[in-house]
N, C-alpha and C. Protein backbone atom coordinates (compact mmCIF):
# COMPACT_ATOMS: atom_id res chain seq x y z
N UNK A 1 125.17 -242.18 -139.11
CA UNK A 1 124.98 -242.76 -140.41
C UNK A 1 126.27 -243.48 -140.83
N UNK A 2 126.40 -244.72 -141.18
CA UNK A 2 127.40 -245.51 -141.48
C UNK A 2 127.95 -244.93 -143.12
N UNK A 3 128.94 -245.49 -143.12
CA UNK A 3 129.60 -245.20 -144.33
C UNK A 3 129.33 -246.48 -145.09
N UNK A 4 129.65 -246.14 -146.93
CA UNK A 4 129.48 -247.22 -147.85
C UNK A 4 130.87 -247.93 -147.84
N UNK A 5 131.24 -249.16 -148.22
CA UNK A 5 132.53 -249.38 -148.31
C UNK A 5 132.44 -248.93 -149.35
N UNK A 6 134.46 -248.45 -149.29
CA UNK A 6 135.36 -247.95 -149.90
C UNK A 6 135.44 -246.58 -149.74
N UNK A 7 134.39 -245.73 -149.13
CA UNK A 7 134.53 -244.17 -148.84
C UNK A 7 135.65 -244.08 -147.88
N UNK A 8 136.57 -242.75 -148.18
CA UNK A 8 137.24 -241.96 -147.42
C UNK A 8 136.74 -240.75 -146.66
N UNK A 9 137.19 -240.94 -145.46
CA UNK A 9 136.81 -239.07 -144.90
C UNK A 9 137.82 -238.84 -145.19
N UNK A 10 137.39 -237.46 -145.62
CA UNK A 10 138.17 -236.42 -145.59
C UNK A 10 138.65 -235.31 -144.15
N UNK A 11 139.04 -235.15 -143.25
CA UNK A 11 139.14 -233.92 -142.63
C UNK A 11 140.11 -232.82 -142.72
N UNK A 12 139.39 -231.17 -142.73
CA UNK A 12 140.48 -230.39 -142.54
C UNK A 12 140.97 -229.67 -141.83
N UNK A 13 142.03 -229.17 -141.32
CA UNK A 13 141.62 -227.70 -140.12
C UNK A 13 142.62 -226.94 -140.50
N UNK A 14 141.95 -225.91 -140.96
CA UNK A 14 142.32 -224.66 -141.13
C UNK A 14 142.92 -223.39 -140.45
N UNK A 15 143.52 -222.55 -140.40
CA UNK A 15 144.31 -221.53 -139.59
C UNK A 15 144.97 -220.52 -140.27
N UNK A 16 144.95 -219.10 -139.67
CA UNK A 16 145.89 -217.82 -139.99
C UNK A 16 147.10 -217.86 -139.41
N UNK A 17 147.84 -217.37 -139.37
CA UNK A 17 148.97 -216.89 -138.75
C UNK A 17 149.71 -215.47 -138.86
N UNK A 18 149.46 -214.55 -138.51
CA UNK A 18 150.11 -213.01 -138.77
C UNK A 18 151.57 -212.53 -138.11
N UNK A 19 151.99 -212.21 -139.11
CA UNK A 19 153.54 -211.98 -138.73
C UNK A 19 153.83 -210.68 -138.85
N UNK A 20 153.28 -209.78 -137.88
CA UNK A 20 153.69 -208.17 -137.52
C UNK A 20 154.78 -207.66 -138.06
N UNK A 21 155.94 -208.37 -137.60
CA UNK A 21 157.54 -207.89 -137.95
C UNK A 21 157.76 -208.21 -139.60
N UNK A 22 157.33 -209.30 -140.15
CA UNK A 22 157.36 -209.74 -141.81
C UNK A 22 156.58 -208.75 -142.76
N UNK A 23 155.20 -208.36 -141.81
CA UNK A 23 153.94 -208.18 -143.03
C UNK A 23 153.63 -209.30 -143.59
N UNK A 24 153.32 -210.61 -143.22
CA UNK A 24 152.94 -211.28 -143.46
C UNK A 24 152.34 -212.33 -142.74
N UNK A 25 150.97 -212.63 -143.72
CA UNK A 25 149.81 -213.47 -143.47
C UNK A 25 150.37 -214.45 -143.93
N UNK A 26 149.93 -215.37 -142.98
CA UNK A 26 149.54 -216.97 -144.00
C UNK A 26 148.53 -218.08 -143.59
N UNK A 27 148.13 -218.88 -144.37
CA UNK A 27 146.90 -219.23 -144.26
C UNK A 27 147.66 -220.95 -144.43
N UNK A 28 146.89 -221.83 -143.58
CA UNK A 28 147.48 -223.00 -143.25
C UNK A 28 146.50 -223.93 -143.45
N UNK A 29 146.67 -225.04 -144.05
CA UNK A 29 145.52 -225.91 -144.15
C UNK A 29 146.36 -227.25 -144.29
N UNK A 30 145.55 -228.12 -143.02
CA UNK A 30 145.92 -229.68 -142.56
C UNK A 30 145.10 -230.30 -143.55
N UNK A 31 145.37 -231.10 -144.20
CA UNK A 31 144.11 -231.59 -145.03
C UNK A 31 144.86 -233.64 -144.47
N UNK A 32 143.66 -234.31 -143.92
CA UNK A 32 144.34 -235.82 -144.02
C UNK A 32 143.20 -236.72 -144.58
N UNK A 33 143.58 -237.53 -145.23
CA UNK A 33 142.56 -238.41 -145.82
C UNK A 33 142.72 -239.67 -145.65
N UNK A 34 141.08 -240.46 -144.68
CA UNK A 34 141.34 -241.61 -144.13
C UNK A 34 140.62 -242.68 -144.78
N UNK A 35 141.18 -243.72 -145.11
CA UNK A 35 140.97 -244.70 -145.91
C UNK A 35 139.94 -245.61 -145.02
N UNK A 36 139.07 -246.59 -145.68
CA UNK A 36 138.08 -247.47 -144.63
C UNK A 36 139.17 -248.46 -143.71
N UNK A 37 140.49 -249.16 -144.25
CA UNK A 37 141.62 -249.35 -143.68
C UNK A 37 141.89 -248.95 -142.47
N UNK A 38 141.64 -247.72 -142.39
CA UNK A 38 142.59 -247.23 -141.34
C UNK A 38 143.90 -246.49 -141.38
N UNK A 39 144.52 -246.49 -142.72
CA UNK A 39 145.86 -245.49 -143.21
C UNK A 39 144.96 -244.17 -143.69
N UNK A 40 146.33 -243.10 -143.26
CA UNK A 40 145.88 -242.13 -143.18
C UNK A 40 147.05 -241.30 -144.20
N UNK A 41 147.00 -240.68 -145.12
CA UNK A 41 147.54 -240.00 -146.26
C UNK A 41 147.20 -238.10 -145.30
N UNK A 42 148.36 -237.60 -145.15
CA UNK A 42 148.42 -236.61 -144.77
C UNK A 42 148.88 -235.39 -145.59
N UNK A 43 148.28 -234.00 -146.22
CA UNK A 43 149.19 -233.08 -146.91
C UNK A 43 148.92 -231.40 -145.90
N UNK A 44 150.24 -230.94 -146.04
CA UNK A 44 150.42 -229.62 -145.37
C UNK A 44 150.11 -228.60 -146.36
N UNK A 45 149.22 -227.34 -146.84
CA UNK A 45 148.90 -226.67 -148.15
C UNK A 45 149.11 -225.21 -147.08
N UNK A 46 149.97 -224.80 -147.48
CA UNK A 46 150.45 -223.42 -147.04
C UNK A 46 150.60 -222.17 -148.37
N UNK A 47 149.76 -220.82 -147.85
CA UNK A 47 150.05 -219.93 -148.73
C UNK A 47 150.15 -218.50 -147.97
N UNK A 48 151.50 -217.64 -148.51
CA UNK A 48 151.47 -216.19 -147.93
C UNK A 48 150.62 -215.29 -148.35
N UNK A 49 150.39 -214.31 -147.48
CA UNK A 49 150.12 -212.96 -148.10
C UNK A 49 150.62 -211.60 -147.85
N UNK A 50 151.28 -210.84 -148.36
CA UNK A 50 151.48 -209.86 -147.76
C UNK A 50 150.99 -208.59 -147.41
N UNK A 51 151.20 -208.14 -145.76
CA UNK A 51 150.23 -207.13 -145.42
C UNK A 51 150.78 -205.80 -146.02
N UNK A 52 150.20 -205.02 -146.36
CA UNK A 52 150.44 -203.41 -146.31
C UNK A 52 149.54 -202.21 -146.01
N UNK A 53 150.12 -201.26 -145.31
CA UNK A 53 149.33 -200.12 -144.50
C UNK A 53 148.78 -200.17 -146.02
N UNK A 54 147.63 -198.97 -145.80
CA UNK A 54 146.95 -197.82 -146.94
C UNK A 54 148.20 -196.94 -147.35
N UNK A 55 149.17 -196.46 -146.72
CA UNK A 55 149.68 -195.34 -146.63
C UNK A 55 151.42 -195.92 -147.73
N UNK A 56 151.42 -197.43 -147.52
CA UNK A 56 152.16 -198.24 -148.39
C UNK A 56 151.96 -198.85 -149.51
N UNK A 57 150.61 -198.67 -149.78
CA UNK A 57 149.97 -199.15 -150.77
C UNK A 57 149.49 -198.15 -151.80
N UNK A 58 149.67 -196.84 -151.34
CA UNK A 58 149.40 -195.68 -151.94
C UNK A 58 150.94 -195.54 -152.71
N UNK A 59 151.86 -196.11 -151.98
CA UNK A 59 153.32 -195.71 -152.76
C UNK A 59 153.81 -196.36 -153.39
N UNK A 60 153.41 -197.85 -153.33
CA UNK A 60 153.71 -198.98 -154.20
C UNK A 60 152.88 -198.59 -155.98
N UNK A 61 151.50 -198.54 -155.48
CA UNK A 61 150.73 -198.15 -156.22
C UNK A 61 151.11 -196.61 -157.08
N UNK A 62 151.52 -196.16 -156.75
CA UNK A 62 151.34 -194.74 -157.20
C UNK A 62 152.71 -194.68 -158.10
N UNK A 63 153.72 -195.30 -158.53
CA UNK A 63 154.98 -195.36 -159.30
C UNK A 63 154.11 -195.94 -160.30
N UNK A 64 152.93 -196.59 -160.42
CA UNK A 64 152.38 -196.82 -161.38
C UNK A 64 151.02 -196.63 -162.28
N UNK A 65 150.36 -196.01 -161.23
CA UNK A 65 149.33 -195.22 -161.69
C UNK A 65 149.28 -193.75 -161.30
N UNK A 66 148.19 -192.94 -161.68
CA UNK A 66 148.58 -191.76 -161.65
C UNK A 66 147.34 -191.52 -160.82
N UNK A 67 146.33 -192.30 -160.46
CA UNK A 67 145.23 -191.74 -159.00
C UNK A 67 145.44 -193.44 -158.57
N UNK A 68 145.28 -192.89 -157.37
CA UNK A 68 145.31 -194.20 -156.43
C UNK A 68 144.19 -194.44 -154.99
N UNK A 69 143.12 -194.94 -155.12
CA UNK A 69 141.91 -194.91 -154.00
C UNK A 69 142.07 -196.46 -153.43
N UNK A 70 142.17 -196.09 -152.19
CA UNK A 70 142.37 -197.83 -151.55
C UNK A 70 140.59 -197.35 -150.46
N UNK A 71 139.90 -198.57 -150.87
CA UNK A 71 138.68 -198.76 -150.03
C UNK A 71 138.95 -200.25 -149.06
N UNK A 72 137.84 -199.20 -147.70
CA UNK A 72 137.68 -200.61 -146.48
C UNK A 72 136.66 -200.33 -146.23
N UNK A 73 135.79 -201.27 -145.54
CA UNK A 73 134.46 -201.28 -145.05
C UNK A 73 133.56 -199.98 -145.72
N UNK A 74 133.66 -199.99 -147.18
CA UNK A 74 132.68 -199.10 -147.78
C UNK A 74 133.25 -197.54 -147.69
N UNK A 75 134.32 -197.63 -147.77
CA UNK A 75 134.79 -195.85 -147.67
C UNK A 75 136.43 -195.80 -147.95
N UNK A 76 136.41 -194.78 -148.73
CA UNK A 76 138.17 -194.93 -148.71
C UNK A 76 138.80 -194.38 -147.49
N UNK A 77 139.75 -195.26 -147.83
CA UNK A 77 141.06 -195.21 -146.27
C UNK A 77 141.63 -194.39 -146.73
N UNK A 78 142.17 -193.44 -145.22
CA UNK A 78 142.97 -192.46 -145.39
C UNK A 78 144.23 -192.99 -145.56
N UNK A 79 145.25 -192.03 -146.13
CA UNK A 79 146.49 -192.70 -146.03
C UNK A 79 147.68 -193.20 -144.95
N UNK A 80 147.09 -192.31 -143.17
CA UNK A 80 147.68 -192.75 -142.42
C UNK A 80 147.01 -193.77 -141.63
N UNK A 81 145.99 -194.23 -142.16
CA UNK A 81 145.48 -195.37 -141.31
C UNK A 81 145.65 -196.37 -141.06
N UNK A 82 146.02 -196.65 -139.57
CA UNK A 82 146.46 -197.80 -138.92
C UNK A 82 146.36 -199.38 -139.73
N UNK A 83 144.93 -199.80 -140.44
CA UNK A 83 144.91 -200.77 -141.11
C UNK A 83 145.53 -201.31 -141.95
N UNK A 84 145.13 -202.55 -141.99
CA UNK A 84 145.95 -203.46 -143.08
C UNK A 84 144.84 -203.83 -144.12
């Protein structure tokens, strides 16, 4: 299907990246936008996240509340569990 003049595509590609040693996620997105021209306008949109066990999140959490329940896949996590 042809395009109307003056439309741009848009394309994006998207990606994780996990950083074991940091605790940290980040999430990466190419975004470029191409003109009927032929110039191409490019932006990089990057955001962190940071990981923490159950068992770290119980201690972060807990200086500030006084019960603390962390749930995964429908059940609360124990506090030494491997997950993030």
């Amino acid at each position: 299907m042809g395009r109307a003049e003056g439309d741009e595509r848009l394309i994006t590609t998207d990606w994780r990246e996990v950083e074991l040693a940091f605790q940290k996620l980040r999430f990466k997105k190419l975004v470029q936008i191409i003109t009927p021209n032929g110039s191409v306008r490019v932006f990089m949109v990057e955001d962190k996240l940071n990981i923490y066990t159950p068992r770290e999140m119980r201690l972060l959490a807990g200086k500030h509340f006084r019960e603390v329940k962390i749930y995964g896949d429908e059940h609360e996590l124990r506090p030494n569990e491997k997950r993030y």
